[in-house]
PDB file of N, CA and C in Angstrom:
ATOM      1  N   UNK A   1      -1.968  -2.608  -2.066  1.00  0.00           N
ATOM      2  CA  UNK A   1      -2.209  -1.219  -1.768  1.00  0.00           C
ATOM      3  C   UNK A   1      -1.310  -0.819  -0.601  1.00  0.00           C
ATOM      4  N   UNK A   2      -0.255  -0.093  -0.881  1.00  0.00           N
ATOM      5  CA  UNK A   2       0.538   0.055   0.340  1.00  0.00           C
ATOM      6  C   UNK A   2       1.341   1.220   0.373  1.00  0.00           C
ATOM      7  N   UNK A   3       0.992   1.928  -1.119  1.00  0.00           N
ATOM      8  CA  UNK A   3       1.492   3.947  -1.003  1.00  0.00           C
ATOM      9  C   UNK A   3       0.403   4.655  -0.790  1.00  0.00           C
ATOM     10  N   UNK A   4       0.938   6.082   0.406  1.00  0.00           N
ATOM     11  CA  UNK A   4      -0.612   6.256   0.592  1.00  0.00           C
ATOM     12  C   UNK A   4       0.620   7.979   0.565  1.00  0.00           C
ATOM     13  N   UNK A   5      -0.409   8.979  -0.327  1.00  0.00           N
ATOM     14  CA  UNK A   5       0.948   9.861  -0.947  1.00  0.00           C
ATOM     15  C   UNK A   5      -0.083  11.274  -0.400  1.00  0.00           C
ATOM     16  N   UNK A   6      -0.644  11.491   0.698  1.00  0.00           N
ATOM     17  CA  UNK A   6      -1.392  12.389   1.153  1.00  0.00           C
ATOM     18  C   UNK A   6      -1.283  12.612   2.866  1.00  0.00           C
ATOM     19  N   UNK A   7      -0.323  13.759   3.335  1.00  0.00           N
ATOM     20  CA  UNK A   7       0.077  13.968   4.086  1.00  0.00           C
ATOM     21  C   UNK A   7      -0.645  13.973   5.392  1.00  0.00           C
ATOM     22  N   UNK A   8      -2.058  14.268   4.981  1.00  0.00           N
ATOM     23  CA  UNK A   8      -3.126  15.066   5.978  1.00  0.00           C
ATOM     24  C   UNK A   8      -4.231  13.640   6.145  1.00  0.00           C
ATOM     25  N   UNK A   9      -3.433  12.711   5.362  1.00  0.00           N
ATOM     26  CA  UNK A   9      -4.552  11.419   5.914  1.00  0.00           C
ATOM     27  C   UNK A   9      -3.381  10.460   6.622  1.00  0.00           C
ATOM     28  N   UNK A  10      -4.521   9.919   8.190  1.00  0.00           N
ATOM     29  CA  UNK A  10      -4.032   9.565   9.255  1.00  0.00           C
ATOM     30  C   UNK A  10      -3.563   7.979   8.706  1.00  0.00           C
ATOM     31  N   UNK A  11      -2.770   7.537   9.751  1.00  0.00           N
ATOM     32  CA  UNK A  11      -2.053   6.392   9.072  1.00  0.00           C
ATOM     33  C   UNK A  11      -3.517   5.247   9.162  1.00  0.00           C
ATOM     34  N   UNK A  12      -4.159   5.449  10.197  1.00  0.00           N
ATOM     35  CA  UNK A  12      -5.126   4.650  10.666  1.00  0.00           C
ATOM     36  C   UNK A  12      -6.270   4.585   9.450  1.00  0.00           C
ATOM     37  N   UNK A  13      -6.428   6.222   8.631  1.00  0.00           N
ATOM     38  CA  UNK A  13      -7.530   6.142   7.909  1.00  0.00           C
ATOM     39  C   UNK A  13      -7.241   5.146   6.637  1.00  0.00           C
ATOM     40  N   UNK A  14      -5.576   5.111   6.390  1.00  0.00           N
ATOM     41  CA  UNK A  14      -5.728   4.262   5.318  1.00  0.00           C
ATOM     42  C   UNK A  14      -5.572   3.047   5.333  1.00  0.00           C
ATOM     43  N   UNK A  15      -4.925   2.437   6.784  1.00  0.00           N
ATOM     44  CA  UNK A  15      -4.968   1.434   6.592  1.00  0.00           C
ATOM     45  C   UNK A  15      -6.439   0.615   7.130  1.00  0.00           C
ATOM     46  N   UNK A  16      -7.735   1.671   7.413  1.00  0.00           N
ATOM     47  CA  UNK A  16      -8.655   0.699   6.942  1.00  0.00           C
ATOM     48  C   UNK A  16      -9.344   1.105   5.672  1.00  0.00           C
ATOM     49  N   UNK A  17      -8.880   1.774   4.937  1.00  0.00           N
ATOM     50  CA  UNK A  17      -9.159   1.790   3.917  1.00  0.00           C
ATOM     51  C   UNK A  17      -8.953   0.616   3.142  1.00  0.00           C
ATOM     52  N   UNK A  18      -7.071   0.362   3.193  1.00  0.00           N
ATOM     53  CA  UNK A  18      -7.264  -0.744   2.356  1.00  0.00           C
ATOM     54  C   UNK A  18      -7.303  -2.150   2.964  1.00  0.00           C
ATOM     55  N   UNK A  19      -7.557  -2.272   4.119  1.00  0.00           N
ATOM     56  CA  UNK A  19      -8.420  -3.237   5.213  1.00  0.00           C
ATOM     57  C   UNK A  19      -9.660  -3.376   3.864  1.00  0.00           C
ATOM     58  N   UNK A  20     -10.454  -2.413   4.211  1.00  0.00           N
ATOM     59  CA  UNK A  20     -11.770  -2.823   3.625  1.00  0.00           C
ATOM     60  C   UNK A  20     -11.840  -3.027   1.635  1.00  0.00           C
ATOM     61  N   UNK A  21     -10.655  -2.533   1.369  1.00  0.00           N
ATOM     62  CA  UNK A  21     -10.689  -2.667  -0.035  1.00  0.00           C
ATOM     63  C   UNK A  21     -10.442  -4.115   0.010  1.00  0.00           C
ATOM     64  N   UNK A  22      -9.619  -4.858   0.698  1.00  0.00           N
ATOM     65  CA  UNK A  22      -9.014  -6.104   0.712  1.00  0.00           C
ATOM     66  C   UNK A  22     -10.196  -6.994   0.850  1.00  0.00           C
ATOM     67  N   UNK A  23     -11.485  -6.607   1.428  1.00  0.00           N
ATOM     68  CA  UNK A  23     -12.674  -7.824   2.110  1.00  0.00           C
ATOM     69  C   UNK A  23     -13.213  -7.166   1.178  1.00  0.00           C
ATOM     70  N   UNK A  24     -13.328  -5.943   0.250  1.00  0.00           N
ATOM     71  CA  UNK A  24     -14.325  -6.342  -1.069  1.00  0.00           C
ATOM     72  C   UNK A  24     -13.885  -6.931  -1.898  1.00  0.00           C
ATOM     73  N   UNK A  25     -12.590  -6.888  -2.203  1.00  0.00           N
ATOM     74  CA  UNK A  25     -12.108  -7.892  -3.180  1.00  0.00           C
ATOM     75  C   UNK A  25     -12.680  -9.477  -3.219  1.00  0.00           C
ATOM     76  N   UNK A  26     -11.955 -10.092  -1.886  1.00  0.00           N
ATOM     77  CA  UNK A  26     -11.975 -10.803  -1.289  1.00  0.00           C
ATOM     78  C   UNK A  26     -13.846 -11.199  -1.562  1.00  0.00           C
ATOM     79  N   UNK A  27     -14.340 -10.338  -0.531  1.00  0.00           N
ATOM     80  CA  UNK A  27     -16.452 -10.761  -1.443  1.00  0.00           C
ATOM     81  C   UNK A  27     -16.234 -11.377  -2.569  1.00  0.00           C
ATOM     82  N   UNK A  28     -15.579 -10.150  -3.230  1.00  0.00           N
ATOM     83  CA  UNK A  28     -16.035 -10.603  -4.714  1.00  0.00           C
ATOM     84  C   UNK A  28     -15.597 -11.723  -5.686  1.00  0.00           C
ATOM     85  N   UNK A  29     -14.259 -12.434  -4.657  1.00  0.00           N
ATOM     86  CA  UNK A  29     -13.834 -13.944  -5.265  1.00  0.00           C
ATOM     87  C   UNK A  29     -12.211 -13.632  -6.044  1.00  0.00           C
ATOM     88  N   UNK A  30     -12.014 -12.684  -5.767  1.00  0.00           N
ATOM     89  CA  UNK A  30      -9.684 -12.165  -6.049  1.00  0.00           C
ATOM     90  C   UNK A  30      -9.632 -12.569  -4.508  1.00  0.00           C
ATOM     91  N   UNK A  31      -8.483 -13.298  -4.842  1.00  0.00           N
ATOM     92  CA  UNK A  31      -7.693 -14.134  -3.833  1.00  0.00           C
ATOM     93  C   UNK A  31      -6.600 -12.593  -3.645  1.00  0.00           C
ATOM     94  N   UNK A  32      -6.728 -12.277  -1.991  1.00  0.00           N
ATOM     95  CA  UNK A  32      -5.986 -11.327  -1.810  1.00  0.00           C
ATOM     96  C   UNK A  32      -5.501 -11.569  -0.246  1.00  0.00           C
ATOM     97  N   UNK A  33      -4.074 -11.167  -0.152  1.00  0.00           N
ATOM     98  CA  UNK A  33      -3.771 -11.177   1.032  1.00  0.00           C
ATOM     99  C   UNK A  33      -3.858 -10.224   2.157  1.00  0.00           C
ATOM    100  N   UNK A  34      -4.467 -10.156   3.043  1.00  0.00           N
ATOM    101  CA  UNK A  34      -4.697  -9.471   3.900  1.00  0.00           C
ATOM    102  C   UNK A  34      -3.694  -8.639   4.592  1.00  0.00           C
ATOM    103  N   UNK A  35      -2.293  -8.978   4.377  1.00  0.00           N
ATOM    104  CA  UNK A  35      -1.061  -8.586   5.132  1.00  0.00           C
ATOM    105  C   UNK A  35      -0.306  -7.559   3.521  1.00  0.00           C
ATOM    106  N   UNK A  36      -0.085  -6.800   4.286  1.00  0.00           N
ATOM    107  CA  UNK A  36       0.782  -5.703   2.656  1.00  0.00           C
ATOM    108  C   UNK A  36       2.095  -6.642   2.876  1.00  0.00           C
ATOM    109  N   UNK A  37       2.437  -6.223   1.267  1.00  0.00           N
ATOM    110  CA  UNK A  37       3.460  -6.916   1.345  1.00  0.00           C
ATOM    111  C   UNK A  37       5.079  -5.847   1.945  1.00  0.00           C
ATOM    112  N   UNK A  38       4.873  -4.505   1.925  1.00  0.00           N
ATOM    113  CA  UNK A  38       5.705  -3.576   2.526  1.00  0.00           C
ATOM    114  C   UNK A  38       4.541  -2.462   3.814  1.00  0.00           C
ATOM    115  N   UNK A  39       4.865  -2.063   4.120  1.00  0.00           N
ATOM    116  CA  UNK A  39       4.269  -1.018   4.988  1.00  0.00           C
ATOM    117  C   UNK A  39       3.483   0.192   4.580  1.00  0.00           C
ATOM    118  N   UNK A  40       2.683   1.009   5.086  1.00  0.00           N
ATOM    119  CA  UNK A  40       1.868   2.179   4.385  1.00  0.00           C
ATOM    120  C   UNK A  40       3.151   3.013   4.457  1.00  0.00           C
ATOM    121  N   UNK A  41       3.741   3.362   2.889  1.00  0.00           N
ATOM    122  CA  UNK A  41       4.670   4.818   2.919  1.00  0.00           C
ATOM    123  C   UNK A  41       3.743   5.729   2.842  1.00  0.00           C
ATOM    124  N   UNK A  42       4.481   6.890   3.461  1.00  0.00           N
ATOM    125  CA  UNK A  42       4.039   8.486   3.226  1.00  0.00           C
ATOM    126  C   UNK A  42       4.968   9.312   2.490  1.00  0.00           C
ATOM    127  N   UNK A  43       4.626  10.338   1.845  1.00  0.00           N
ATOM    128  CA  UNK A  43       5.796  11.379   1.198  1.00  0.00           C
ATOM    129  C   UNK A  43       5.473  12.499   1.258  1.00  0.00           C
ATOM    130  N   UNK A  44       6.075  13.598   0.954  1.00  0.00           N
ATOM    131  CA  UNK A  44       5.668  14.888   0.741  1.00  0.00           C
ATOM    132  C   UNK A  44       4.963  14.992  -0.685  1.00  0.00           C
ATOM    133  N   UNK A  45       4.343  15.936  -1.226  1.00  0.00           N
ATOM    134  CA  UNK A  45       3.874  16.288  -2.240  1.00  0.00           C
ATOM    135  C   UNK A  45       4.808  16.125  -3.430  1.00  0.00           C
ATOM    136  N   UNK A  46       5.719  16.952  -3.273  1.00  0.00           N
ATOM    137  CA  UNK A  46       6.277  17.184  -4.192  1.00  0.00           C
ATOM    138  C   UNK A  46       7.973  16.016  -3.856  1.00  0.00           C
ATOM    139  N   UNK A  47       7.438  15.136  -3.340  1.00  0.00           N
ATOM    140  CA  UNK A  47       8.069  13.971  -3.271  1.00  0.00           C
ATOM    141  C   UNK A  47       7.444  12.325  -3.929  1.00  0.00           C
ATOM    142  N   UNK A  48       7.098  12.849  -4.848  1.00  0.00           N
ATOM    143  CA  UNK A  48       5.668  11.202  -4.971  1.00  0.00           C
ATOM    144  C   UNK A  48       6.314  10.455  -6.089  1.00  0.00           C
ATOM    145  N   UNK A  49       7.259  11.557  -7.036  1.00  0.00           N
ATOM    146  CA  UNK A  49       7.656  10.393  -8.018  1.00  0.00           C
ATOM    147  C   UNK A  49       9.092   9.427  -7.044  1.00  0.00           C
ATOM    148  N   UNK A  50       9.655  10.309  -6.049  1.00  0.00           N
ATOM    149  CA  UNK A  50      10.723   9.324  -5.573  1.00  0.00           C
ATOM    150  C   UNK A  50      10.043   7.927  -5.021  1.00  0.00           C
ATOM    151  N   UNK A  51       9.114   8.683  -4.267  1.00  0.00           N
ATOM    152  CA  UNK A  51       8.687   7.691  -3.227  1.00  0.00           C
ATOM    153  C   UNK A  51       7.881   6.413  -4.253  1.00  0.00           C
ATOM    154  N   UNK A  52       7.333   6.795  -5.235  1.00  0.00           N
ATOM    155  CA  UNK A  52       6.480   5.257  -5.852  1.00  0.00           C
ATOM    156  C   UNK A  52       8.060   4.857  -6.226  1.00  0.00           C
ATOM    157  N   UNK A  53       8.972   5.296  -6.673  1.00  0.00           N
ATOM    158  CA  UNK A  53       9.994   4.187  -6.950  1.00  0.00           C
ATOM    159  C   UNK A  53      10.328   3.265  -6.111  1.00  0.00           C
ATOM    160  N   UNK A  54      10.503   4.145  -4.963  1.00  0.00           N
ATOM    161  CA  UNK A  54      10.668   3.401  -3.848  1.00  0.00           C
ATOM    162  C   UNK A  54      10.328   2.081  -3.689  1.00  0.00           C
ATOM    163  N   UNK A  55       8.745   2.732  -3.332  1.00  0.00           N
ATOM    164  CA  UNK A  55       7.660   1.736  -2.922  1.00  0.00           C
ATOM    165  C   UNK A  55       7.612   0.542  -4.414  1.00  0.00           C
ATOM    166  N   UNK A  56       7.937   0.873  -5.445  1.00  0.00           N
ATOM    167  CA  UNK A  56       8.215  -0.412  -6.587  1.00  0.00           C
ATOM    168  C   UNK A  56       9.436  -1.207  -6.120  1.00  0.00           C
ATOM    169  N   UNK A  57      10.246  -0.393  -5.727  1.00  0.00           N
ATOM    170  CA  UNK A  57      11.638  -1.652  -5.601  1.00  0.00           C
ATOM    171  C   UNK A  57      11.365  -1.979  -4.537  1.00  0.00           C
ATOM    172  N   UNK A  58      10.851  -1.549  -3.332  1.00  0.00           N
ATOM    173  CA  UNK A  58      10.732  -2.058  -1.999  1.00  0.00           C
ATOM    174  C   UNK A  58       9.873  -3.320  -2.464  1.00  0.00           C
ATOM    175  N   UNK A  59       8.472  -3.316  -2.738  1.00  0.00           N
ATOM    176  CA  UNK A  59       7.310  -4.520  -3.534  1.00  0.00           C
ATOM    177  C   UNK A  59       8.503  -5.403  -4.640  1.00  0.00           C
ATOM    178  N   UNK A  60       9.184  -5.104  -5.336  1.00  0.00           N
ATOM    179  CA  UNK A  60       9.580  -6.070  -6.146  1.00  0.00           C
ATOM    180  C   UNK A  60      10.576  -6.785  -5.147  1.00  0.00           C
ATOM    181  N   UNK A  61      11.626  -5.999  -4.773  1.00  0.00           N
ATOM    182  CA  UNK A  61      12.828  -7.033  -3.749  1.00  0.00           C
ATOM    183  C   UNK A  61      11.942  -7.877  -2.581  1.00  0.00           C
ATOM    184  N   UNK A  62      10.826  -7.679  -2.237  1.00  0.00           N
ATOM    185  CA  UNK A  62      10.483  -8.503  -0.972  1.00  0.00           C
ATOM    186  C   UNK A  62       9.476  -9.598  -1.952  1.00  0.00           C
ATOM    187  N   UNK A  63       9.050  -9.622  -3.248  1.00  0.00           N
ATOM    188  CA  UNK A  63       8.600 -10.780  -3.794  1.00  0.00           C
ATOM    189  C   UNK A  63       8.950 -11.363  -4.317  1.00  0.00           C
ATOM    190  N   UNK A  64      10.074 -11.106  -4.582  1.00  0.00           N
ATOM    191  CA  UNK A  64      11.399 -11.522  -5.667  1.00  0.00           C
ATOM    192  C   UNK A  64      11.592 -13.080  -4.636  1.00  0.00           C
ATOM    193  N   UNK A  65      12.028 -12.378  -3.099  1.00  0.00           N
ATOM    194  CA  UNK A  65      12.096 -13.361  -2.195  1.00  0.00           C
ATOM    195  C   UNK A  65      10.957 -15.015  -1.845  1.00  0.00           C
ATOM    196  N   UNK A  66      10.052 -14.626  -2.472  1.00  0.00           N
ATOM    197  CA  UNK A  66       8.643 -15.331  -2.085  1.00  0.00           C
ATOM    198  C   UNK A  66       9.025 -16.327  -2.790  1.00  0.00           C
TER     199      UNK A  66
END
């Protein structure tokens, strides 16, 4: 979880958002890593199809590496 495509939410709100999405997973027995594997992006509205590309090649080139 690491695109967050809503201008008016604080960087803080989402990243415990998916803080806490990560420890329900996690409860529930999915092996998940606690660390994103890129950073929380932001975009404009009418910027969301660039930015998930983005955020896909950014996630694929840094696991490609793993």
């Amino acid at each position: 979880m690491n695109g967050i495509f809503q201008r008016s939410v604080q960087e803080s709100t989402a990243q415990g958002f998916c803080q806490e999405l990560v420890q329900m997973c996690q409860i529930s027995g999915i092996e998940f890593d606690r660390d994103p594997v890129i950073p929380i992006y932001s975009a404009r509205p009418d910027q969301v199809n660039k930015a998930l590309k983005y955020v896909y090649h950014a996630a694929a080139n840094k696991l490609e590496g793993k």
